[in-house]
PDB file of N, CA and C in Angstrom:
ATOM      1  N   UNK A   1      -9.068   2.860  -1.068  1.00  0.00           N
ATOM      2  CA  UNK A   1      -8.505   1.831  -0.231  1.00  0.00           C
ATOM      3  C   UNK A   1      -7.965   0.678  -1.087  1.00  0.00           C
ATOM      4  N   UNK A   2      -8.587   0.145  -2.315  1.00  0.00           N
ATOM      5  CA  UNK A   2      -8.433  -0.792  -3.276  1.00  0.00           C
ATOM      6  C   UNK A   2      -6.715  -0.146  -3.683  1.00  0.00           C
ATOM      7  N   UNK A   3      -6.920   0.924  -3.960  1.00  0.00           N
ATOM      8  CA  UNK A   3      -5.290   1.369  -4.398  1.00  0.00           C
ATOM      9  C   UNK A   3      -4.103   1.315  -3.793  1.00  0.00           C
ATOM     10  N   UNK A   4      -4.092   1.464  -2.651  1.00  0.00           N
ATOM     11  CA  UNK A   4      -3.465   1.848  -1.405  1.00  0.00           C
ATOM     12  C   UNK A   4      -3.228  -0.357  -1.058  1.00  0.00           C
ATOM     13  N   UNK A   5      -4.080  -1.033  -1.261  1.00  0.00           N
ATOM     14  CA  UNK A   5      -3.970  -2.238  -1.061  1.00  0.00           C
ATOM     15  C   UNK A   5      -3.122  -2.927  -1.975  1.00  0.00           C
ATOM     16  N   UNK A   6      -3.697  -2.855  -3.392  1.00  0.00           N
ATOM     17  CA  UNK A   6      -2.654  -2.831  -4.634  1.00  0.00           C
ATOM     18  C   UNK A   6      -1.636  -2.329  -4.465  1.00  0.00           C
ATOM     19  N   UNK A   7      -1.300  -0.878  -4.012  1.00  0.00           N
ATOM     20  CA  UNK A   7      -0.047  -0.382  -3.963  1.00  0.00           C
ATOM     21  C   UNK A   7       1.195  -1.469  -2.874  1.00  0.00           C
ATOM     22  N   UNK A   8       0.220  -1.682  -1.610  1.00  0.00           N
ATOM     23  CA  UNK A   8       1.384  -2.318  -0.600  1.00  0.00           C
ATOM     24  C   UNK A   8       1.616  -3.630  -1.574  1.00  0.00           C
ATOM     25  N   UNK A   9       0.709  -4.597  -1.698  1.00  0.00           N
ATOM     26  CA  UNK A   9       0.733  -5.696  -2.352  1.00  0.00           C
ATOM     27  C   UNK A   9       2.078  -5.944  -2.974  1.00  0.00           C
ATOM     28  N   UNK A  10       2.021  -4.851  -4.161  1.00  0.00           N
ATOM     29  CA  UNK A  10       2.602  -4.323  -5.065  1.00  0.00           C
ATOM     30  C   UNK A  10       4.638  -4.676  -4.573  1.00  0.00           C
ATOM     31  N   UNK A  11       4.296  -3.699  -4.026  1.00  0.00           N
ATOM     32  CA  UNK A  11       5.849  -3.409  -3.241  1.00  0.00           C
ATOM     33  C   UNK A  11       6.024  -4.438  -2.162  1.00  0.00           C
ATOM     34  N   UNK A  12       5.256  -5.384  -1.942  1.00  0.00           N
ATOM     35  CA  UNK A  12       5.539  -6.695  -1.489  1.00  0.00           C
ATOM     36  C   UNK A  12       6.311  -7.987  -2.264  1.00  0.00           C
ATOM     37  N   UNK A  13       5.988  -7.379  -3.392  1.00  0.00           N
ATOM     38  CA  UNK A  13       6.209  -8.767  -4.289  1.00  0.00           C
ATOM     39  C   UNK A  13       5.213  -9.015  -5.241  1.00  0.00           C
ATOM     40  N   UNK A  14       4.071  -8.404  -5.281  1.00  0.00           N
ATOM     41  CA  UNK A  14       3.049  -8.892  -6.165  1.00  0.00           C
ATOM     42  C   UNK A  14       1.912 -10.111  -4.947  1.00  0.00           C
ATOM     43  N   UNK A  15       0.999 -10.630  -5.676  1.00  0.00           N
ATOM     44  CA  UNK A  15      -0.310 -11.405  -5.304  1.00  0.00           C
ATOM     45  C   UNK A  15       0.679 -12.562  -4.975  1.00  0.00           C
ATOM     46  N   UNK A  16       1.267 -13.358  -5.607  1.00  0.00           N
ATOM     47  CA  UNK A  16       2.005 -14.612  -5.204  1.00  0.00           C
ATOM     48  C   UNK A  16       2.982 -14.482  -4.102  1.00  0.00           C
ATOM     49  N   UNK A  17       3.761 -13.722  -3.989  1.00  0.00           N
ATOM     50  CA  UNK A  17       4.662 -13.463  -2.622  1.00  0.00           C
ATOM     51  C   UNK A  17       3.943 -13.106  -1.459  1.00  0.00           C
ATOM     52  N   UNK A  18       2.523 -12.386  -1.412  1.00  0.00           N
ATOM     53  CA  UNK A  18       2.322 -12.412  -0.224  1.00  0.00           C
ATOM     54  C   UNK A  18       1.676 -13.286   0.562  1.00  0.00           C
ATOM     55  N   UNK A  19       2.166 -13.678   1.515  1.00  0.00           N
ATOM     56  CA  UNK A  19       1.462 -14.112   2.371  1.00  0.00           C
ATOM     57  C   UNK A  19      -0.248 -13.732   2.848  1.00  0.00           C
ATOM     58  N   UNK A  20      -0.997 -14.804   3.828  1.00  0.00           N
ATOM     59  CA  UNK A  20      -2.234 -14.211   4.403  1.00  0.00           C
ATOM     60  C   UNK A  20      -2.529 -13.328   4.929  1.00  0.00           C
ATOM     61  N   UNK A  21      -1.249 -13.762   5.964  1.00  0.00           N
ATOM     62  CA  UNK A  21      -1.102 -12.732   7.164  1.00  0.00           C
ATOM     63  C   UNK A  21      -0.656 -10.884   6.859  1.00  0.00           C
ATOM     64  N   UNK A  22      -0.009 -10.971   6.026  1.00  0.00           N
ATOM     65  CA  UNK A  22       0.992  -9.907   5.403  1.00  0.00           C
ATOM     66  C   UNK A  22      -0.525  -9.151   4.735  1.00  0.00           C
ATOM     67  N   UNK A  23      -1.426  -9.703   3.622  1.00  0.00           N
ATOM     68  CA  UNK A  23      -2.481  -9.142   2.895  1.00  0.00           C
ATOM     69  C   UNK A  23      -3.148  -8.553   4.046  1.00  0.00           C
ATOM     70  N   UNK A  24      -3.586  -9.370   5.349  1.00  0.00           N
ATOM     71  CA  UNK A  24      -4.167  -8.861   6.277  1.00  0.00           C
ATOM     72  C   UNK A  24      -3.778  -7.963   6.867  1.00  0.00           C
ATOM     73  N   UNK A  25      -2.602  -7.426   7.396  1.00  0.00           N
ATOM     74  CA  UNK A  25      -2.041  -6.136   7.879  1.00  0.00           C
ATOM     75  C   UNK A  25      -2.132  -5.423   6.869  1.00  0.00           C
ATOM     76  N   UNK A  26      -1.636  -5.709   5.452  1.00  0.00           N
ATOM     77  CA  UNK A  26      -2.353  -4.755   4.528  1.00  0.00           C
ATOM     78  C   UNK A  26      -3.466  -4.038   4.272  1.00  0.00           C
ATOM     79  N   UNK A  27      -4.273  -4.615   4.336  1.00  0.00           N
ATOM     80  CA  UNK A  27      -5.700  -4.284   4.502  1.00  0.00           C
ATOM     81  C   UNK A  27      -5.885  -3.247   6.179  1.00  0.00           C
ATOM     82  N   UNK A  28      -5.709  -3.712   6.781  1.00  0.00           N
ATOM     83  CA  UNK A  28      -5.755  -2.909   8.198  1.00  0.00           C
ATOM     84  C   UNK A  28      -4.918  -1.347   7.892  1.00  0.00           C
ATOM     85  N   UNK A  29      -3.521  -1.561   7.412  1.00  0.00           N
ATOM     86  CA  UNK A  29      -3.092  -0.450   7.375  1.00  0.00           C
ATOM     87  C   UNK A  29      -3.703   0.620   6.053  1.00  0.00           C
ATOM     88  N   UNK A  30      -4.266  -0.266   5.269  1.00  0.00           N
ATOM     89  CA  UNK A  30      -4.963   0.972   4.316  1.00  0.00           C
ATOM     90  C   UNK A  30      -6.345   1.245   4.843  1.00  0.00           C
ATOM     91  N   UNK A  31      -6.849   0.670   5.668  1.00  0.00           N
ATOM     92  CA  UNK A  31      -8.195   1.264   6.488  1.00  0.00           C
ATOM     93  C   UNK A  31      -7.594   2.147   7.074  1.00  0.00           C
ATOM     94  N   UNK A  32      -6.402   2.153   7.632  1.00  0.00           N
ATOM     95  CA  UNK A  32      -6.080   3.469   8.912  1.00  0.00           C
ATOM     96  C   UNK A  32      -5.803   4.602   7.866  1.00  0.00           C
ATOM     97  N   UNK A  33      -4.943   4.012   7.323  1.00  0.00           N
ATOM     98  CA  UNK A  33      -4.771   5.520   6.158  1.00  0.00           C
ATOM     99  C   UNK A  33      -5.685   6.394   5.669  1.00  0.00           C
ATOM    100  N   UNK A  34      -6.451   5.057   5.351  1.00  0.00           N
ATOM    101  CA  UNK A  34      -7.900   6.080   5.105  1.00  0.00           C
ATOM    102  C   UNK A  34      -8.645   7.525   6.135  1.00  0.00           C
ATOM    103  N   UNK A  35      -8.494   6.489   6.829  1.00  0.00           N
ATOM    104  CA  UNK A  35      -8.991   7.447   8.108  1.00  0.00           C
ATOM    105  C   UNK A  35      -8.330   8.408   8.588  1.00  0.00           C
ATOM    106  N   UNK A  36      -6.901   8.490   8.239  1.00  0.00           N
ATOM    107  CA  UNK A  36      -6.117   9.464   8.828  1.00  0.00           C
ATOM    108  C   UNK A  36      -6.452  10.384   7.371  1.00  0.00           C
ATOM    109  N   UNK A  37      -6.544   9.992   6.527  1.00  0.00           N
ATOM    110  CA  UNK A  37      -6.326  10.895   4.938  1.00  0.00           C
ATOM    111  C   UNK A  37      -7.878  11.625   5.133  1.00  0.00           C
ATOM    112  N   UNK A  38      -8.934  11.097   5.798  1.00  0.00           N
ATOM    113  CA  UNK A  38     -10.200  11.647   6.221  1.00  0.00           C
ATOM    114  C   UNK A  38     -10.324  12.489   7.334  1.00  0.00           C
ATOM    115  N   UNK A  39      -9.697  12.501   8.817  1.00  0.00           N
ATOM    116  CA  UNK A  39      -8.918  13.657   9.487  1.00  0.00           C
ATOM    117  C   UNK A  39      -8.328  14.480   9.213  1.00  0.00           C
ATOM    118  N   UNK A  40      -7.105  14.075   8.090  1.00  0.00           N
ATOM    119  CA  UNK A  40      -6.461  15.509   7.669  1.00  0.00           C
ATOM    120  C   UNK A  40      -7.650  16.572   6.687  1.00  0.00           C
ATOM    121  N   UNK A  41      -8.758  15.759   6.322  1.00  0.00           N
ATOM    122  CA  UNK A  41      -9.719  16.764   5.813  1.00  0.00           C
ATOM    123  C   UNK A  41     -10.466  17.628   7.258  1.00  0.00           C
ATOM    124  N   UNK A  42     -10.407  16.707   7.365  1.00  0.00           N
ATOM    125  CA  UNK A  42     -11.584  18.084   8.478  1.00  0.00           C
ATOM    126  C   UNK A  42     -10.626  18.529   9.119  1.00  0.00           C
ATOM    127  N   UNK A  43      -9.579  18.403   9.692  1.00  0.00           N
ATOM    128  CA  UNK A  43      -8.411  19.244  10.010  1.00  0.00           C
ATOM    129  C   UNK A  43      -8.098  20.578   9.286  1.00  0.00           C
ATOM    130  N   UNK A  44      -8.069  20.642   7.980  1.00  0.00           N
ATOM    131  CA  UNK A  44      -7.692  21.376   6.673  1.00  0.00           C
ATOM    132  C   UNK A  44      -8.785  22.332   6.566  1.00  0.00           C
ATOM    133  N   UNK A  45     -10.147  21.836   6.461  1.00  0.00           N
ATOM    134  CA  UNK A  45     -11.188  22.505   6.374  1.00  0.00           C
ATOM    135  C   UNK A  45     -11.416  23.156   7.589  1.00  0.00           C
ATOM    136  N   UNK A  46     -11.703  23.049   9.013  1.00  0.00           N
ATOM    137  CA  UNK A  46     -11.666  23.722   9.840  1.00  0.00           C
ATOM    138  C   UNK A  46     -10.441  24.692  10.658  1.00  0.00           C
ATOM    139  N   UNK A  47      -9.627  24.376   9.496  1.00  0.00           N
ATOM    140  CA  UNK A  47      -8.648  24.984   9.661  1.00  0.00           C
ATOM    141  C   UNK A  47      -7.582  25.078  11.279  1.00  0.00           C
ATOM    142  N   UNK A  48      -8.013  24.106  11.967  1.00  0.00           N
ATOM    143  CA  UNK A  48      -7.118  22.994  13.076  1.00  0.00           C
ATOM    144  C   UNK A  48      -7.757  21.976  13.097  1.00  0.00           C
ATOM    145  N   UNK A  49      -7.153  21.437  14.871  1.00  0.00           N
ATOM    146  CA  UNK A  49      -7.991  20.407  15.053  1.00  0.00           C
ATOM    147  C   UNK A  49      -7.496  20.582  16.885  1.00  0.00           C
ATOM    148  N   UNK A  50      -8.863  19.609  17.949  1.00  0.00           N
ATOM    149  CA  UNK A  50      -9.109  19.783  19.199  1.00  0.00           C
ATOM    150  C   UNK A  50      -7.636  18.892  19.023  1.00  0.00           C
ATOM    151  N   UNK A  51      -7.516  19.259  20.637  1.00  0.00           N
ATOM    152  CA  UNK A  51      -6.480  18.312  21.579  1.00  0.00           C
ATOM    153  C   UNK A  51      -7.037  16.862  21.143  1.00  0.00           C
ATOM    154  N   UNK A  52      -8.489  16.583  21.522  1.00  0.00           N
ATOM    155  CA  UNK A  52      -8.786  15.107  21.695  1.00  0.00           C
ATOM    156  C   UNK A  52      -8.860  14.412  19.616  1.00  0.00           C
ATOM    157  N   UNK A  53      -9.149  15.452  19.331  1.00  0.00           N
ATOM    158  CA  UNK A  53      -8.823  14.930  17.629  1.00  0.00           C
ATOM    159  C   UNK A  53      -7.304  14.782  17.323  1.00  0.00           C
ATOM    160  N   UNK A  54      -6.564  15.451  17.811  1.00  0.00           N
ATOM    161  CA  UNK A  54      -4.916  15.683  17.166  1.00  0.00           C
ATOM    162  C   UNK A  54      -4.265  13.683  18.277  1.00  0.00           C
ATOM    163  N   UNK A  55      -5.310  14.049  19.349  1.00  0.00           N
ATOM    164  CA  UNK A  55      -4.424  12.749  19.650  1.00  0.00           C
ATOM    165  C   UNK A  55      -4.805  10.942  19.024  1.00  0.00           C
ATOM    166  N   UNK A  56      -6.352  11.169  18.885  1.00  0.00           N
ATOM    167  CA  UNK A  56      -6.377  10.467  18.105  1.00  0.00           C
ATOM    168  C   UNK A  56      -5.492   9.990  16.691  1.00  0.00           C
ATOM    169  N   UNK A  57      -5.806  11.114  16.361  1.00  0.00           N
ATOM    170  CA  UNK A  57      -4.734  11.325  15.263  1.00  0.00           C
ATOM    171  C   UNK A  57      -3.066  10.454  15.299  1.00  0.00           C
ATOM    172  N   UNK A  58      -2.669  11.401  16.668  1.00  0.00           N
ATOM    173  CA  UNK A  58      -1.260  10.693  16.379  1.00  0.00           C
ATOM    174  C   UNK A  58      -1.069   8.871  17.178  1.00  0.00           C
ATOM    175  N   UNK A  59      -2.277   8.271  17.691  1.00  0.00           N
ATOM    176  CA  UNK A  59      -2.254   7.222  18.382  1.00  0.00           C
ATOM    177  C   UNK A  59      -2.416   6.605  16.919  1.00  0.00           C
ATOM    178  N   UNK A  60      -3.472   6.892  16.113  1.00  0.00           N
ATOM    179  CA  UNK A  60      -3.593   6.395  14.213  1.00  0.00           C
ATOM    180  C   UNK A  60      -2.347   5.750  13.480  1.00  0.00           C
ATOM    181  N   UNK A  61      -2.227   6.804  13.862  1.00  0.00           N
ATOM    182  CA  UNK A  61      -0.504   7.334  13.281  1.00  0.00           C
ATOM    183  C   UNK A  61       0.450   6.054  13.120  1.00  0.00           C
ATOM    184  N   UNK A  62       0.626   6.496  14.849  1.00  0.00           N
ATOM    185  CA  UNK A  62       1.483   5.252  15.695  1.00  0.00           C
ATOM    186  C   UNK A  62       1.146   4.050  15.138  1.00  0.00           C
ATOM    187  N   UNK A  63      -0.216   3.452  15.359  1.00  0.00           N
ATOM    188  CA  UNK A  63      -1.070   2.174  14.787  1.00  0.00           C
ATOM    189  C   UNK A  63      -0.251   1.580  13.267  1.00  0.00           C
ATOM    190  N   UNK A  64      -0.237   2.603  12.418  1.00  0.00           N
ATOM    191  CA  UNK A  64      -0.422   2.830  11.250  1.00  0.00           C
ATOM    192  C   UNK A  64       1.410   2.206  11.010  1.00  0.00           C
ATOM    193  N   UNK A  65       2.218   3.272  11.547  1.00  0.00           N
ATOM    194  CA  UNK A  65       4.014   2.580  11.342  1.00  0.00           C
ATOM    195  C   UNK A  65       3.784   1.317  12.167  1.00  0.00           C
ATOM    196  N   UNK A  66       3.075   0.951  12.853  1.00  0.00           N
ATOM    197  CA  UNK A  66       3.866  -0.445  13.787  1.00  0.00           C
ATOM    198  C   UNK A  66       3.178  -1.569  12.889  1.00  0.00           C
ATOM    199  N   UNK A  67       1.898  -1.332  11.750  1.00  0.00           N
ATOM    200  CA  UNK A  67       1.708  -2.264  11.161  1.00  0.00           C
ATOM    201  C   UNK A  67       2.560  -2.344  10.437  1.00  0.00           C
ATOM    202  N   UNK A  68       2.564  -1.025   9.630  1.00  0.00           N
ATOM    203  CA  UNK A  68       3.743  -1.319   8.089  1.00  0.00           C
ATOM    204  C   UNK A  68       5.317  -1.921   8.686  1.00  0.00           C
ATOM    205  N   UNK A  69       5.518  -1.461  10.134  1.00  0.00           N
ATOM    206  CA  UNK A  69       6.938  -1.861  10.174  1.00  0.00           C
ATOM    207  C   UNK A  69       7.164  -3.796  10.345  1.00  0.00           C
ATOM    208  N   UNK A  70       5.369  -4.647  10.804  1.00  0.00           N
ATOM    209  CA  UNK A  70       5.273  -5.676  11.186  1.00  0.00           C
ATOM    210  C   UNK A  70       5.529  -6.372   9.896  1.00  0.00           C
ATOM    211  N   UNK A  71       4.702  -6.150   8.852  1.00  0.00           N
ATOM    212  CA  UNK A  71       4.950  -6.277   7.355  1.00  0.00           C
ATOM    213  C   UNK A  71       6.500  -5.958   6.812  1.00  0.00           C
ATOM    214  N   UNK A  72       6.645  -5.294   7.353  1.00  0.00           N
ATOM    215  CA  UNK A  72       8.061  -5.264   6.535  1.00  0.00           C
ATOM    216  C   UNK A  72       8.083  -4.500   5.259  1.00  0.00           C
ATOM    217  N   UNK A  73       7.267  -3.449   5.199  1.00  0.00           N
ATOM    218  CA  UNK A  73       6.651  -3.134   3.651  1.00  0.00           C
ATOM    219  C   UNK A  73       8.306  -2.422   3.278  1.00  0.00           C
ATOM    220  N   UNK A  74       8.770  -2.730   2.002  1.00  0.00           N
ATOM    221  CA  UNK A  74       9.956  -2.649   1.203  1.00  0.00           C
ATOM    222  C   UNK A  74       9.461  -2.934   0.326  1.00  0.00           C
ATOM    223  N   UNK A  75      10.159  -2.288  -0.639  1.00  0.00           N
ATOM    224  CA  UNK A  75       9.504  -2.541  -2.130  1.00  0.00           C
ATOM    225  C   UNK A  75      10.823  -4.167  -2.236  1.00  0.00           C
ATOM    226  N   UNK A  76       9.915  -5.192  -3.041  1.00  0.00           N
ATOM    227  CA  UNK A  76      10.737  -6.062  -3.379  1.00  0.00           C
ATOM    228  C   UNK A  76      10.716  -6.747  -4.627  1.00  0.00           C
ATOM    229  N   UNK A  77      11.978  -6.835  -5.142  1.00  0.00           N
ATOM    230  CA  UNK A  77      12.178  -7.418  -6.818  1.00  0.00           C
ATOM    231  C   UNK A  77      10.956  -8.664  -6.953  1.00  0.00           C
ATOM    232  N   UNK A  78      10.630  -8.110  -8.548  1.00  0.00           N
ATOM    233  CA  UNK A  78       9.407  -8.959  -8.812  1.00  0.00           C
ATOM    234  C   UNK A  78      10.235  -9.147 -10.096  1.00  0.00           C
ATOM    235  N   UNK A  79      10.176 -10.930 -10.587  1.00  0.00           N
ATOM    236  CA  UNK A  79      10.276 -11.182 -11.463  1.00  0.00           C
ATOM    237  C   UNK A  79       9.828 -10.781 -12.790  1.00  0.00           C
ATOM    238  N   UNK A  80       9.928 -10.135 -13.767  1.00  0.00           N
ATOM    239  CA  UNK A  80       9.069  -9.611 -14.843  1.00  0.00           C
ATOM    240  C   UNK A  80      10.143  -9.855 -16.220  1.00  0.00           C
ATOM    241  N   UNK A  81      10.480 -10.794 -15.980  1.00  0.00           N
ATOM    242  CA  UNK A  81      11.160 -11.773 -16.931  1.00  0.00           C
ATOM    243  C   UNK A  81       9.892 -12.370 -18.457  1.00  0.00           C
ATOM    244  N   UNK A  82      10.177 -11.435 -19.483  1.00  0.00           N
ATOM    245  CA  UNK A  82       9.444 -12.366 -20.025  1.00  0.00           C
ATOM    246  C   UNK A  82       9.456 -13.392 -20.380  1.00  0.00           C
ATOM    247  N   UNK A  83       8.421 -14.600 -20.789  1.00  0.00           N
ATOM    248  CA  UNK A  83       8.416 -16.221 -21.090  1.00  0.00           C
ATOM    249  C   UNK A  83       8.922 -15.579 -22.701  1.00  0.00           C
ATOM    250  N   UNK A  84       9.528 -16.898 -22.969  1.00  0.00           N
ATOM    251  CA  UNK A  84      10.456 -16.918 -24.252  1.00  0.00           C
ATOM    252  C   UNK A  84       9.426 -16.990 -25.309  1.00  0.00           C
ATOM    253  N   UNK A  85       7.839 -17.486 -24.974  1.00  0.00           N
ATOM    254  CA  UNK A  85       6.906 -17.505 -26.130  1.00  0.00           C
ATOM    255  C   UNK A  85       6.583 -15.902 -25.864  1.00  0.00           C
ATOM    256  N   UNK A  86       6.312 -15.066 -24.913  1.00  0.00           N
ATOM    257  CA  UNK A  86       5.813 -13.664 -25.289  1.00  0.00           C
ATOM    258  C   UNK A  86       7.305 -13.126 -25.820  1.00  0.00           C
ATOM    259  N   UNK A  87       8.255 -13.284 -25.647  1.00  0.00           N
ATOM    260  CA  UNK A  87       9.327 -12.357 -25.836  1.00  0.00           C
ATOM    261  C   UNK A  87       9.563 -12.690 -27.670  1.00  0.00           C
ATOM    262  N   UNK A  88       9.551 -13.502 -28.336  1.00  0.00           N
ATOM    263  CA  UNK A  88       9.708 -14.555 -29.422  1.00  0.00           C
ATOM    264  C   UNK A  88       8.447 -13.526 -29.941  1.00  0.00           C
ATOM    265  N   UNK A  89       7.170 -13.885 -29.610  1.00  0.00           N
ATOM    266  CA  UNK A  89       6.137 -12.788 -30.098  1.00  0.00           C
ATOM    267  C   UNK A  89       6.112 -10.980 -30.349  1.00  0.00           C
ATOM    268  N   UNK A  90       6.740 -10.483 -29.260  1.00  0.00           N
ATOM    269  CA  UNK A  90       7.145  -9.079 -29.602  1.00  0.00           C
ATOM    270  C   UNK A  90       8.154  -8.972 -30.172  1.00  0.00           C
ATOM    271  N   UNK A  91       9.397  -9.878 -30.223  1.00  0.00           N
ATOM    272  CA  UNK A  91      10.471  -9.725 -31.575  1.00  0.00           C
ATOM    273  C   UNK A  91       9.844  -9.644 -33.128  1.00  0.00           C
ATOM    274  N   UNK A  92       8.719 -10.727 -32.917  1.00  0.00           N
ATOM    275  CA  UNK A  92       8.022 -10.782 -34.560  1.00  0.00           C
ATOM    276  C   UNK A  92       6.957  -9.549 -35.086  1.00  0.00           C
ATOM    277  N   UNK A  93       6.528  -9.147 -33.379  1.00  0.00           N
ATOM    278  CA  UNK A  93       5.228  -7.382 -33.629  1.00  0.00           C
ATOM    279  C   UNK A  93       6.534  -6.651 -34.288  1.00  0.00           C
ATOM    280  N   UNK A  94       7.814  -6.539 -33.644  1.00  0.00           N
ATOM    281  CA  UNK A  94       8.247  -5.220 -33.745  1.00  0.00           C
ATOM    282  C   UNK A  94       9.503  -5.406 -35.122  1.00  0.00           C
ATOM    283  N   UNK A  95       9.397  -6.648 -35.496  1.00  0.00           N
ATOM    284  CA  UNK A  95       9.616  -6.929 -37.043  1.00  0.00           C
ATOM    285  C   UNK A  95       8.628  -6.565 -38.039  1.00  0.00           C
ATOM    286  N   UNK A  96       7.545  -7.007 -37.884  1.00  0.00           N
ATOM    287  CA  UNK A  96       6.571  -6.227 -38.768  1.00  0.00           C
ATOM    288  C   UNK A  96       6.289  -5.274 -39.305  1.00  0.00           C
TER     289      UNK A  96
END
């Protein structure tokens, strides 16, 4: 779940661009994932799944796009500009 949180984060902008609210649907939508990524196991292993499991399932589902679509999840440009003192420093490593 830690990954899956990092990951949206990530493709948000990083820790500084996101918002509260935004981390918080984050978090919600990697709990559902979870849970759906834990259904498709016992799905897999029992090799289906009931009517009342498959609908759960796709109500999850549903849950799951209407958060990410509330977020807006897009991957978005992150500055990764280096500062002129680290960049000045790896000119002098890779002189060495």
């Amino acid at each position: 779940m830690r990954d899956l949180i990092e990951s949206h984060v990530s493709d948000l902008g990083g820790n500084d661009a996101v918002t509260a609210a935004e981390r918080s649907l984050v978090r919600r939508a990697a709990t559902l994932t979870v849970e759906l990524e834990r259904m498709e196991t016992v799905f897999a292993g029992a090799g289906e799944a009931s009517p009342d499991a498959l609908d759960l399932y796709g109500r999850t589902a549903g849950n799951l796009r209407r958060l990410l679509e509330s977020v807006g999840l897009q991957r978005r440009a992150r500055d990764i500009t280096p500062s002129l003192q680290s960049y000045l420093a790896q000119r002098e490593g890779s002189a060495a």
